[in-house]
Protein backbone atom coordinates (compact mmCIF):
# COMPACT_ATOMS: atom_id res chain seq x y z
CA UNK A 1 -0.72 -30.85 4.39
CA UNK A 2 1.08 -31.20 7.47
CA UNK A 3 4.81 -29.87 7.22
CA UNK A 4 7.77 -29.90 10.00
CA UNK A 5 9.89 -27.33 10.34
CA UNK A 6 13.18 -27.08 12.08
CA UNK A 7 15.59 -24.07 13.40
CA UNK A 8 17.84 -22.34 10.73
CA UNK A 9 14.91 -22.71 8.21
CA UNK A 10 12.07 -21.15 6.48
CA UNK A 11 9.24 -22.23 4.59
CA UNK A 12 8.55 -19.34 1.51
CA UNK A 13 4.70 -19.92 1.18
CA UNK A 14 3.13 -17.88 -1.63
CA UNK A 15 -0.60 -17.63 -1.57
CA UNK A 16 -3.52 -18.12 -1.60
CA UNK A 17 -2.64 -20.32 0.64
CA UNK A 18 -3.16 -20.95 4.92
CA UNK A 19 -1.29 -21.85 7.50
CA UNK A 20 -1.76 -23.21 11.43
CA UNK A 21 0.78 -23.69 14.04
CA UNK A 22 0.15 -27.16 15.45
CA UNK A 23 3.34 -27.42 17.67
CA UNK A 24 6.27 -25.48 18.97
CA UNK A 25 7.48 -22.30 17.71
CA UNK A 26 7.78 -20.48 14.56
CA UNK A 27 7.35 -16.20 13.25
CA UNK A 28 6.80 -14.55 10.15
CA UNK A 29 8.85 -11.01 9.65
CA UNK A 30 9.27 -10.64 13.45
CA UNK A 31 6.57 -11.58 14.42
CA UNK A 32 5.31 -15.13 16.72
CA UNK A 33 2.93 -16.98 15.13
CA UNK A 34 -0.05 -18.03 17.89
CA UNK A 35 -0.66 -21.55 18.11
CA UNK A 36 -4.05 -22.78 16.35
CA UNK A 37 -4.53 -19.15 14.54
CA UNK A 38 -4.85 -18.91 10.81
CA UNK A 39 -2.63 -16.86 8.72
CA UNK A 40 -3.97 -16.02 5.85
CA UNK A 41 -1.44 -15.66 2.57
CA UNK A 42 -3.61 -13.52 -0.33
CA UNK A 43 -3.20 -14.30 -3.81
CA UNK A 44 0.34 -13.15 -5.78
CA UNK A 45 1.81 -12.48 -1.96
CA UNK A 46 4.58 -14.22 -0.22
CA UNK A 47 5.34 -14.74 3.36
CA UNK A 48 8.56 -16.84 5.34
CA UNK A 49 7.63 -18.78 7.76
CA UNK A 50 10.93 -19.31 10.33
CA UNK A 51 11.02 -21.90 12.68
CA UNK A 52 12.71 -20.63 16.15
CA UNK A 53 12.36 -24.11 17.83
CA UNK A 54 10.87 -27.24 16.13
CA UNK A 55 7.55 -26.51 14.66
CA UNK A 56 4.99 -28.39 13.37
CA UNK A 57 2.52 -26.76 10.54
CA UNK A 58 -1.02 -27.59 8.67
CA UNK A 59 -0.61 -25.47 5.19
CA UNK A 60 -3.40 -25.52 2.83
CA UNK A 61 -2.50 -24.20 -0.30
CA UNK A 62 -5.23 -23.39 -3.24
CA UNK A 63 -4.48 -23.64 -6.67
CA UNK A 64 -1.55 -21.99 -7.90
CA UNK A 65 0.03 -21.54 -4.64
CA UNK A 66 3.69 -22.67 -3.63
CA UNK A 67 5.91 -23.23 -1.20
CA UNK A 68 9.31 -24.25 -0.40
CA UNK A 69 12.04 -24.36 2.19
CA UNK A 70 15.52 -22.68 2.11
CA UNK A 71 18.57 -22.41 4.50
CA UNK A 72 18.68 -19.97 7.42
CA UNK A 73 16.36 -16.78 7.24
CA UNK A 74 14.82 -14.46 4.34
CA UNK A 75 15.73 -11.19 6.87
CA UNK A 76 19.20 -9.70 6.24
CA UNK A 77 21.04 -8.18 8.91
CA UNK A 78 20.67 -4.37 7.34
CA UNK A 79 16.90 -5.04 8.32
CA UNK A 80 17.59 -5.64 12.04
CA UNK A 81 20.34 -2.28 11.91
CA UNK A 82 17.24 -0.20 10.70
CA UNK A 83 14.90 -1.14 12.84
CA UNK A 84 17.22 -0.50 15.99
CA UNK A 85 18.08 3.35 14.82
CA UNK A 86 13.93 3.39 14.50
CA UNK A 87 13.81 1.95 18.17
CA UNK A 88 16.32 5.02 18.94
CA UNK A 89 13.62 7.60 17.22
CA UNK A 90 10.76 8.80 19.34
CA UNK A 91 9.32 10.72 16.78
CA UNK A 92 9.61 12.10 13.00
CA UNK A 93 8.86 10.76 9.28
CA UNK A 94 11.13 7.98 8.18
CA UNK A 95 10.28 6.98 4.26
CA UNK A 96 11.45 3.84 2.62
CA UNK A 97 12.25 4.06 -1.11
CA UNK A 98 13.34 1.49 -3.47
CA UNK A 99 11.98 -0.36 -6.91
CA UNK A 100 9.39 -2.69 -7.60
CA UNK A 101 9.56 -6.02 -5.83
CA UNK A 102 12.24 -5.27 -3.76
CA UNK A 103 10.21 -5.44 -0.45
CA UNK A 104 9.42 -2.08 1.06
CA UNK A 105 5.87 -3.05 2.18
CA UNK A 106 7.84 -6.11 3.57
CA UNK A 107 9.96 -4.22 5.52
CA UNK A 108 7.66 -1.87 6.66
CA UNK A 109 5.74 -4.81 7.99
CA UNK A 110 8.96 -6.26 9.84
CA UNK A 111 9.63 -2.73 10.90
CA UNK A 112 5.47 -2.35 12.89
CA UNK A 113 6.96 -6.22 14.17
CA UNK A 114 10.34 -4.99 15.96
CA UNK A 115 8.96 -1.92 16.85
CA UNK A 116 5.79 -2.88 18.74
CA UNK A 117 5.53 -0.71 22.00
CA UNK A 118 6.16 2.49 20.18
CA UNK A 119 4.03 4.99 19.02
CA UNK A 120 3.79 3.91 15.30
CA UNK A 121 2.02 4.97 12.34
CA UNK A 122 2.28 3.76 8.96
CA UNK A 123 1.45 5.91 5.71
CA UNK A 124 0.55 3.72 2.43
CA UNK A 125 1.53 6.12 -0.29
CA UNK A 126 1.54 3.68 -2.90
CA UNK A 127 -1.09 4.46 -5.23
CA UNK A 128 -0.52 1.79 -7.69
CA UNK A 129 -0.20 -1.17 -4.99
CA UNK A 130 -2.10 0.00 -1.83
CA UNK A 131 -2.40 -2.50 1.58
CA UNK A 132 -4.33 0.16 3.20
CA UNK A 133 -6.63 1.19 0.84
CA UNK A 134 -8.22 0.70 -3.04
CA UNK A 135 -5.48 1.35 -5.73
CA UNK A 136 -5.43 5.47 -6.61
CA UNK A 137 -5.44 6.04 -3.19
CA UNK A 138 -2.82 7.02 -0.08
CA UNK A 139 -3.84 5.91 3.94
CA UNK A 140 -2.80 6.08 7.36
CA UNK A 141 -3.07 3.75 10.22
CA UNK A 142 -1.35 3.34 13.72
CA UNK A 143 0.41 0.19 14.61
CA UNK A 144 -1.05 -1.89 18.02
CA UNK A 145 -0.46 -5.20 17.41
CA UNK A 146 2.15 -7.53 15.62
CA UNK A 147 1.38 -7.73 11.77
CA UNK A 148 2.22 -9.94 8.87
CA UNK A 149 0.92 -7.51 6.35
CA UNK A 150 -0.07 -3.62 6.16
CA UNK A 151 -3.72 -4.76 5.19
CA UNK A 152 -4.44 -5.81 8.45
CA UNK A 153 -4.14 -2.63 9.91
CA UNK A 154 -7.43 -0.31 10.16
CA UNK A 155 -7.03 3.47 8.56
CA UNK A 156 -7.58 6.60 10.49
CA UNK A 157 -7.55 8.48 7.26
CA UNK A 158 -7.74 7.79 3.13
CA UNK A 159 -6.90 10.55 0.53
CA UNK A 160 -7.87 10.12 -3.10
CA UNK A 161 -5.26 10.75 -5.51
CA UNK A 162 -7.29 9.42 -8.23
CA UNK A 163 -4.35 7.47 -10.63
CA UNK A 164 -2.21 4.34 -10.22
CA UNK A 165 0.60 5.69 -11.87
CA UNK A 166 2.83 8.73 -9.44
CA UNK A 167 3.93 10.54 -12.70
CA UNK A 168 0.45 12.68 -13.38
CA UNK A 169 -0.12 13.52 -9.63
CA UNK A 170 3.22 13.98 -8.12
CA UNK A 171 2.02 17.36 -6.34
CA UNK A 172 -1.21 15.84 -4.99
CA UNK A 173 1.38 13.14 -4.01
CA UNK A 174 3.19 14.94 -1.64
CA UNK A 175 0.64 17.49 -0.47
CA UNK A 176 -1.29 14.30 0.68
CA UNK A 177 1.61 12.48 2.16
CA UNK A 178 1.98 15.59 4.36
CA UNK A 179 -1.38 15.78 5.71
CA UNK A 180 -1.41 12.48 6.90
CA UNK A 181 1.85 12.81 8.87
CA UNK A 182 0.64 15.87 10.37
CA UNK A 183 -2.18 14.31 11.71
CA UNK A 184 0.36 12.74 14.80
CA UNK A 185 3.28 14.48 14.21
CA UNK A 186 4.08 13.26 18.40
CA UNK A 187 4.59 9.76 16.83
CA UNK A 188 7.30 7.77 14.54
CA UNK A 189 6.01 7.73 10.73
CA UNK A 190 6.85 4.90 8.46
CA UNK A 191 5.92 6.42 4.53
CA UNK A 192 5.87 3.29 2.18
CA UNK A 193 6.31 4.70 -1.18
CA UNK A 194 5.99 3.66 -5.04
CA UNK A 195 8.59 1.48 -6.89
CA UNK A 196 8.96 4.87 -9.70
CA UNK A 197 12.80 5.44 -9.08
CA UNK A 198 14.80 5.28 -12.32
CA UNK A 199 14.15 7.76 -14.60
CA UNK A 200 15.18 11.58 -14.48
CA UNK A 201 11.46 12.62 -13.37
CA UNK A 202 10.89 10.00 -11.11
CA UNK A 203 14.55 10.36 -9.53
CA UNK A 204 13.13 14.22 -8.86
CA UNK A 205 10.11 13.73 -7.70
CA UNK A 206 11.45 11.27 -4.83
CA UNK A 207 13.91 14.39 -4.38
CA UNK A 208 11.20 16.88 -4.12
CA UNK A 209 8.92 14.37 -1.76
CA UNK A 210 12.31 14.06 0.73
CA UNK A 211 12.23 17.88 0.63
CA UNK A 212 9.02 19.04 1.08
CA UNK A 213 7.84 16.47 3.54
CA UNK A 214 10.69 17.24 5.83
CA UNK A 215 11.72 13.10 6.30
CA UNK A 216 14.37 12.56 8.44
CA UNK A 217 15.56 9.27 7.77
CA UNK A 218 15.48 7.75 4.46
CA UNK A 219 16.23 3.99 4.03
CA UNK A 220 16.84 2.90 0.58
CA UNK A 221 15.73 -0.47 -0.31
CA UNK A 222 17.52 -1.72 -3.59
CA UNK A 223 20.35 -3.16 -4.97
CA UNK A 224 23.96 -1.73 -5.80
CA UNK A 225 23.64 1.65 -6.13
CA UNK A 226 20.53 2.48 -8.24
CA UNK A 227 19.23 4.64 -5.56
CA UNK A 228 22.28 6.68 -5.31
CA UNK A 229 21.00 9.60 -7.24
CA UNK A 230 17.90 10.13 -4.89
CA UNK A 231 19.71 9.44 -1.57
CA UNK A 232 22.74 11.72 -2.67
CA UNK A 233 20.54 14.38 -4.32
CA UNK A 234 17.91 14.35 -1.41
CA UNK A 235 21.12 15.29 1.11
CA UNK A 236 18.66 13.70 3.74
CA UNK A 237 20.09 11.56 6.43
CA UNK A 238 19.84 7.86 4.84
CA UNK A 239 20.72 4.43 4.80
CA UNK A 240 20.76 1.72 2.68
CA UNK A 241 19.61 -2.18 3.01
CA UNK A 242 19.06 -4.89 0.59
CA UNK A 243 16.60 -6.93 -0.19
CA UNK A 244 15.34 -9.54 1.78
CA UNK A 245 16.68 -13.36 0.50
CA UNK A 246 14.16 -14.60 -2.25
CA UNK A 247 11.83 -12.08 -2.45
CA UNK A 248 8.41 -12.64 -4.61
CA UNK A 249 8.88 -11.26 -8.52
CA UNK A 250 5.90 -10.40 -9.86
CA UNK A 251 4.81 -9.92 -13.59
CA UNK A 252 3.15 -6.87 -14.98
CA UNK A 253 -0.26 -9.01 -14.85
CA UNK A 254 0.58 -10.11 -11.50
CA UNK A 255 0.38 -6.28 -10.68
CA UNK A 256 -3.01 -5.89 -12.52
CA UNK A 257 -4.30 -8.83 -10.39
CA UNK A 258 -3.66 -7.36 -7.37
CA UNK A 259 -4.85 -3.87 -8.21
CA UNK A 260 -8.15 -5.83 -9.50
CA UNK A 261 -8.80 -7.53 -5.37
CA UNK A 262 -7.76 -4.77 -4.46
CA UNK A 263 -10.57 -2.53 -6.01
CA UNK A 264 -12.89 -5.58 -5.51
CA UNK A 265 -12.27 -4.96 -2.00
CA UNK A 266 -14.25 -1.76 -1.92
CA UNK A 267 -16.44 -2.29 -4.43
CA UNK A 268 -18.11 -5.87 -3.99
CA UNK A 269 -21.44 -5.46 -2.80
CA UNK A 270 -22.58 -2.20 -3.93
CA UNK A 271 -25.15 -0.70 -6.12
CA UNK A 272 -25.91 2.18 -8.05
CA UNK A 273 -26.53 5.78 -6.22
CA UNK A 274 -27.68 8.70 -7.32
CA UNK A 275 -25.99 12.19 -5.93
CA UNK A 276 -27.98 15.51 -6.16
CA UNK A 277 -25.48 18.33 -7.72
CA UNK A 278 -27.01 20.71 -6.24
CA UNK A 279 -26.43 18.68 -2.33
CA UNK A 280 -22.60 17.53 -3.09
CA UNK A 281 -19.78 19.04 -5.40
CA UNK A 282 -18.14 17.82 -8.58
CA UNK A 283 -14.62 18.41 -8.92
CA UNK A 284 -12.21 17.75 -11.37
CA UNK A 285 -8.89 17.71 -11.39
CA UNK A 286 -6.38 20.22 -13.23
CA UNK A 287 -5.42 18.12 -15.51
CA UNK A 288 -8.12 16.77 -16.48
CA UNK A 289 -10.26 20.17 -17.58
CA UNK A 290 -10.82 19.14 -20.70
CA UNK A 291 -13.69 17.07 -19.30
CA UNK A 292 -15.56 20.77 -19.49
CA UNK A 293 -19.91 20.82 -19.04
CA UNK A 294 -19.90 19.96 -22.74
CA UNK A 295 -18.40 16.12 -22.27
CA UNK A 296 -20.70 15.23 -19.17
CA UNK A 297 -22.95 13.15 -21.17
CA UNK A 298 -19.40 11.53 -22.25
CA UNK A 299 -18.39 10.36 -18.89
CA UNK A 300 -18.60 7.24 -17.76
CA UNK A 301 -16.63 3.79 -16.01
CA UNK A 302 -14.31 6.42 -14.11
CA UNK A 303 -12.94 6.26 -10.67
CA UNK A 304 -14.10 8.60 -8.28
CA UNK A 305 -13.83 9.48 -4.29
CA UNK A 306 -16.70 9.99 -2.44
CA UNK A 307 -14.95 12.55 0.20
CA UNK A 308 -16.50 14.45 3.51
CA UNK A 309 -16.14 18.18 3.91
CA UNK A 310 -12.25 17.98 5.07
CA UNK A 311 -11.70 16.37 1.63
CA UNK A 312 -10.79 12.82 3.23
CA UNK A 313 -12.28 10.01 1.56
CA UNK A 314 -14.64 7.78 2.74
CA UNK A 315 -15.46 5.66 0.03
CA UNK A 316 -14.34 5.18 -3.55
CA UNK A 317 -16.99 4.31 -7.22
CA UNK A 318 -17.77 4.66 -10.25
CA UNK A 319 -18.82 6.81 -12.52
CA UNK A 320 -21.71 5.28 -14.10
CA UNK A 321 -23.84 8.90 -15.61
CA UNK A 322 -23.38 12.86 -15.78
CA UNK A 323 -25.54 15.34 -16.55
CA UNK A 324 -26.35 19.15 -15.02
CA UNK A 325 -28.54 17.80 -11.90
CA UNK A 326 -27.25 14.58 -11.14
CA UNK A 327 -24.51 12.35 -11.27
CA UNK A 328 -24.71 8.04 -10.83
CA UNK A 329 -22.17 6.42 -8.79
CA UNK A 330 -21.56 2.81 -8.49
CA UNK A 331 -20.26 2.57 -4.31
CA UNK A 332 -20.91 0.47 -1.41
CA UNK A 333 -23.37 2.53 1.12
CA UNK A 334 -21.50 6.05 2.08
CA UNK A 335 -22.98 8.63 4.48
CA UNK A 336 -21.60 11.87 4.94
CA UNK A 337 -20.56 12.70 1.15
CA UNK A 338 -19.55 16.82 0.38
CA UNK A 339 -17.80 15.88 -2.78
CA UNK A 340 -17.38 14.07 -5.46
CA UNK A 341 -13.63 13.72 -7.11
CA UNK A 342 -13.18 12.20 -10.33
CA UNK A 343 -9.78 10.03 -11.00
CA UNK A 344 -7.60 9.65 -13.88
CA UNK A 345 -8.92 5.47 -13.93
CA UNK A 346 -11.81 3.90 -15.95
CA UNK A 347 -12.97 1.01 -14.16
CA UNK A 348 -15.39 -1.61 -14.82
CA UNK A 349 -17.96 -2.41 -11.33
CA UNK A 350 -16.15 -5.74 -11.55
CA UNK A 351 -12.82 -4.13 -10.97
CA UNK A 352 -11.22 -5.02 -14.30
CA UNK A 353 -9.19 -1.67 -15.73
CA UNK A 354 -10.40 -0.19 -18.23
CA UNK A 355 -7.86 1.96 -19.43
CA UNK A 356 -7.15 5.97 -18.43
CA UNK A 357 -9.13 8.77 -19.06
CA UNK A 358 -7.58 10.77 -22.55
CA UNK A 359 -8.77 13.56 -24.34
């Protein structure tokens, strides 16, 4: 379809949907939309489209996509305040906190928009909705060029954490978060963390993270004051901003379908390997021990990271068979391997959840 757009308005297209500039001038979060370039709107994700002079548009939309036009923009004026103290900031770790469906990868997008000239890195530390990576995992990538989401950007380093869920693997967390700011610790650091903010445990782990990963700006991206008990018990330097105008709720099956493409995108395409034990390592995590020699014949349809000898990982499968010599991974082609991590997630080679590993 062929759509007009005019200044002081925004088009809210939610995908799968794509969209060409034809004529004039229009962004998305910050950034300019080239004329005759596709954009590309995956499935369950939203984007504003915001006319800055008269702009004409071609917008396919597949089934089950939407869109439709509201007054003025979807940014709020706490967005633009936060990225100008980040303009001020050569360097350190700046995290952004908040709920579910709030917006923090949206902001963080906005944020690798406004701040394009600076030394920028982004860290993906959510494990149940990663841009950067397969679900269970935590990346980093640097920022070059103008974005409209993190997925476009290309990782200098993955770290398997092995569950979707924070609460089992808070340490590994954190300890992971830190090694991939260290990596340019000359640079600004954008963490975009998990939507697990409301209960006691989850209020102290963001408390603990703050702490032991040394941030020194925190923006808080909620409403009211539900953040209030990590940004006051952090006593970090913080601010807070709301959400941006109409943002995108999504269902828990909405969630499920993302984490699904998501593992789809590292999985499609591969086929079943077999890994000598006695030419790559097996570990398992703490707290999952019970999963002693006895059970190996047990194991199957669990995640696992296929890492290289500084425990990064290079590629992510599946658990297919176990025994004392070998073990059978499901994984797209992988060179380099030194060991072999299993995860807390049982996975189909489709990418359909399973369930979690129990004892």
């Amino acid at each position: 379809m062929l759509r007009e757009l005019f200044p002081n308005k925004t088009l809210l297209v939610r995908g799968p949907a794509t969209i060409v500039l034809l004529d004039g001038q229009a962004s998305i979060l910050g950034a300019t939309i080239q004329p005759h370039q596709q954009t590309t709107i995956m499935n369950e994700k939203q984007l504003p489209v915001e006319a800055v002079q008269r702009a004409k548009l071609e917008i396919a939309l597949e089934k089950s996509a939407e869109i439709f036009e509201i007054q003025g923009s979807t940014i709020p004026p706490s967005w633009t305040i936060a990225a100008e103290i980040l303009s001020e900031m050569n360097q350190g770790k700046v995290a952004v906190i908040g709920p579910t469906d709030v917006g923090k990868s949206t902001l963080c997008v906005y944020l690798v928009n406004k701040l394009l000239g600076a030394k920028l890195s982004i860290i993906d530390a959510d494990v149940g909705q990663a841009d950067l990576g397969p679900p269970t995992t935590i990346a980093r990538a640097e920022t070059r060029n103008s974005i409209t989401s993190l997925t476009e950007l290309v990782p200098d380093a993955r770290i398997f954490i092995g569950n979707t869920s924070p609460g089992q693997v808070k340490g590994k967390l954190i300890d992971g978060i830190r090694r991939l700011s260290a990596r340019a610790e000359d640079s600004l650091t954008i963490i975009n963390t998990d939507g697990w903010v409301a209960d006691p445990e989850a209020i102290q782990y963001k408390i603990d993270l703050i702490a032991q990963t040394k941030l020194d700006l925190v923006i808080g991206l909620g409403f009211g004051n539900e953040l209030q008990p990590i940004l006051a018990g952090s006593g970090a330097q913080s601010m807070s901003v709301e959400p941006a105008k109409d943002v995108l709720s999504r269902s828990r099956s909405d969630r499920r379908k993302i984490r699904i493409d998501g593992y789809r995108r590292f999985l499609d395409g591969g086929s079943v390997r077999a890994f000598a034990l006695s030419e790559v390592q097996l570990s398992i995590p703490e707290n999952l021990s019970f999963l002693g020699k006895s059970k190996r014949s047990e194991l199957r349809d669990i995640i696992v990271g296929l890492l290289d000898e500084n425990r990064y990982l290079v590629q992510i499968g599946i658990l297919l068979a176990l025994d004392s010599r070998t073990v059978r991974v499901y994984c797209r082609p992988a060179e380099g391997i030194h060991t072999i991590e299993l995860g807390y997630v049982k996975l189909a080679t489709n990418g359909n959840e399973l369930g979690f590993v129990e004892r």
